[in-house]
Protein backbone atom coordinates (compact mmCIF):
# COMPACT_ATOMS: atom_id res chain seq x y z
CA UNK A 1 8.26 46.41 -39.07
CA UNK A 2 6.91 43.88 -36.07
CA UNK A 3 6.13 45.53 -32.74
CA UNK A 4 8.85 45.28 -30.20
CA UNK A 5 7.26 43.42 -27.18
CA UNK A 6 6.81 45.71 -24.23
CA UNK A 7 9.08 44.84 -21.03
CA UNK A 8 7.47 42.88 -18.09
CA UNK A 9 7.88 46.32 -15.73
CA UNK A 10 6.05 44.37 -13.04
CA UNK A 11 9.39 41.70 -12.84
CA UNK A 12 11.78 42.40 -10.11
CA UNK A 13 15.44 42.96 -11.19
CA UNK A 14 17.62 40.51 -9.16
CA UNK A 15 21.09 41.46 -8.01
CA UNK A 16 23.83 38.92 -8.77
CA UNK A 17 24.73 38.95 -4.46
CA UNK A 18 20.48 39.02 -4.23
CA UNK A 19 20.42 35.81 -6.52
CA UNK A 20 23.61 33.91 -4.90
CA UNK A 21 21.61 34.27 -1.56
CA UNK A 22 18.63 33.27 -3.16
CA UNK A 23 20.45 29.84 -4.10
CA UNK A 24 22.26 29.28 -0.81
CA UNK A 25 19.20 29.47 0.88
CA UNK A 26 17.42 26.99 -1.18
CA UNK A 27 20.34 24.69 -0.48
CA UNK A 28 20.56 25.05 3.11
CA UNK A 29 17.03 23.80 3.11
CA UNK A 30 17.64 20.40 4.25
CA UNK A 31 14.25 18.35 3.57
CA UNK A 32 14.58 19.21 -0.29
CA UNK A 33 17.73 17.03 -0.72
CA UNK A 34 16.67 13.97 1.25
CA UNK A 35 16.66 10.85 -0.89
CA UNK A 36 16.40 8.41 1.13
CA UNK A 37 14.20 4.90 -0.29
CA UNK A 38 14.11 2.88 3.07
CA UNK A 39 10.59 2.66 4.15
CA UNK A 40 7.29 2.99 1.95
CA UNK A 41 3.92 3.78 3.82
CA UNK A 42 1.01 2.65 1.84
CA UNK A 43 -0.53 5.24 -0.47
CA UNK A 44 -2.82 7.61 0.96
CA UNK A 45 -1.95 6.69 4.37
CA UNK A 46 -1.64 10.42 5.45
CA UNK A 47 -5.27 11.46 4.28
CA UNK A 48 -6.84 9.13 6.72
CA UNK A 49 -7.24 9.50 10.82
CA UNK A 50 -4.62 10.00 13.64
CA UNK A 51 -5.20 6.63 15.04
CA UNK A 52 -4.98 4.55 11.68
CA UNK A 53 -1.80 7.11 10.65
CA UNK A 54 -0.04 6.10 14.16
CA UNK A 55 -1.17 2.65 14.20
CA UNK A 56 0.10 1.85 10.57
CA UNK A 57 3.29 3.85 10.94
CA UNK A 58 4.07 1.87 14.35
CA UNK A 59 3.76 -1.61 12.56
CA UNK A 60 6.67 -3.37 11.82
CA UNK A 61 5.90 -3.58 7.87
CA UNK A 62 6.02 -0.40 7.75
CA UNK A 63 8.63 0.81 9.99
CA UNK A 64 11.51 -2.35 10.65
CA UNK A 65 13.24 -0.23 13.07
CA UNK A 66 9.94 -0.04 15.89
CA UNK A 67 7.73 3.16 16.05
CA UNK A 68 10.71 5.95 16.35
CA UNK A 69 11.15 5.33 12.70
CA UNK A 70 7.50 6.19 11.77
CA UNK A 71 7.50 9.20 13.91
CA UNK A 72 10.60 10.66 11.69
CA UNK A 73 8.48 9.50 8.37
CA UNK A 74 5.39 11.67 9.99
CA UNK A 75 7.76 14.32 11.10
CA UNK A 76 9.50 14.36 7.48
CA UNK A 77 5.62 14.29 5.81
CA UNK A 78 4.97 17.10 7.81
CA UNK A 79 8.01 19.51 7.22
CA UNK A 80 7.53 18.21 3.35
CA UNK A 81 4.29 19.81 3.26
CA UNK A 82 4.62 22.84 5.16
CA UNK A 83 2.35 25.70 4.08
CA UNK A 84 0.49 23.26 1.19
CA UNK A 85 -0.87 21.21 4.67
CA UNK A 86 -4.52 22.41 5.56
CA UNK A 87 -5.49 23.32 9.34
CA UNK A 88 -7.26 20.21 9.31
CA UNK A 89 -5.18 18.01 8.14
CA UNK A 90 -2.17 19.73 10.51
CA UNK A 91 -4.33 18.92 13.26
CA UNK A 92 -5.07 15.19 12.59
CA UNK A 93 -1.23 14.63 11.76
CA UNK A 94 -0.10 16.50 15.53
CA UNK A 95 -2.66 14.06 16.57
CA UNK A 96 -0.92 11.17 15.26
CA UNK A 97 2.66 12.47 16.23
CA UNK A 98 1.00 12.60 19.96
CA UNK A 99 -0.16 8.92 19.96
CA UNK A 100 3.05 7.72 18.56
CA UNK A 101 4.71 9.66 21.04
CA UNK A 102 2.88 8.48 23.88
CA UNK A 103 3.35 4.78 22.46
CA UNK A 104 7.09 5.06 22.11
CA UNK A 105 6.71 6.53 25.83
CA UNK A 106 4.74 3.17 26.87
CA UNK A 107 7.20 1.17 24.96
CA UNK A 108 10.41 2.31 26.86
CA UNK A 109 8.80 2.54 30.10
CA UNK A 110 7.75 -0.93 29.66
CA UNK A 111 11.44 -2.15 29.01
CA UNK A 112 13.01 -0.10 31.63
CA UNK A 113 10.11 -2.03 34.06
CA UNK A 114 11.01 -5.57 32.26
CA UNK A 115 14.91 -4.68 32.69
CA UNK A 116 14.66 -3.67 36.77
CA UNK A 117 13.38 -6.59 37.41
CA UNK A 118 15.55 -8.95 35.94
């Protein structure tokens, strides 16, 4: 007669209300259902430094819509990530989100200027 294989007593037992909440919280997480296909940075942009990441993401090849647009995609790349991001990394990517920040900031400043003195 074979051997009966021993249960896994180390496995958690999962309620059926424990596992529906399980699965409405993995839907309400918004990032994992975003398809969208509009822009495409090149590949391993995000591995090099802040100034590169916010120069590159500011360019119009990159981002048609100005440099808002490529401070969602670094946003997005960030929440993506989460935990999986190291210190490092985190660090050089705020960077970047701080100098396209501060260049959007220029950028409207500037056209408010341009637009008072018309």
């Amino acid at each position: 007669m074979a051997a009966l294989k021993p249960k896994d007593r180390n496995k958690k037992r999962i309620s059926r209300r424990g596992r529906a909440r399980a699965t409405k919280a993995a839907a309400n997480r918004w990032i994992a259902t975003v398809g969208t296909d509009s822009t495409h940075p090149p590949e391993g942009l995000f591995a090099k430094n802040a100034s590169t990441i916010a120069r590159t993401l500011a360019s119009k090849k990159v981002s048609p819509k100005g440099p808002l647009s490529g401070l969602r995609m670094l946003i997005y790349f960030i929440n993506r990530a989460g935990s999986r991001l190291s210190v490092t990394r985190r660090t050089e990517m705020e960077k970047a989100k701080t100098l396209l920040s501060n260049r959007i900031r220029k950028n409207k400043f500037s056209a408010l200027k341009r637009s008072r003195s018309l």
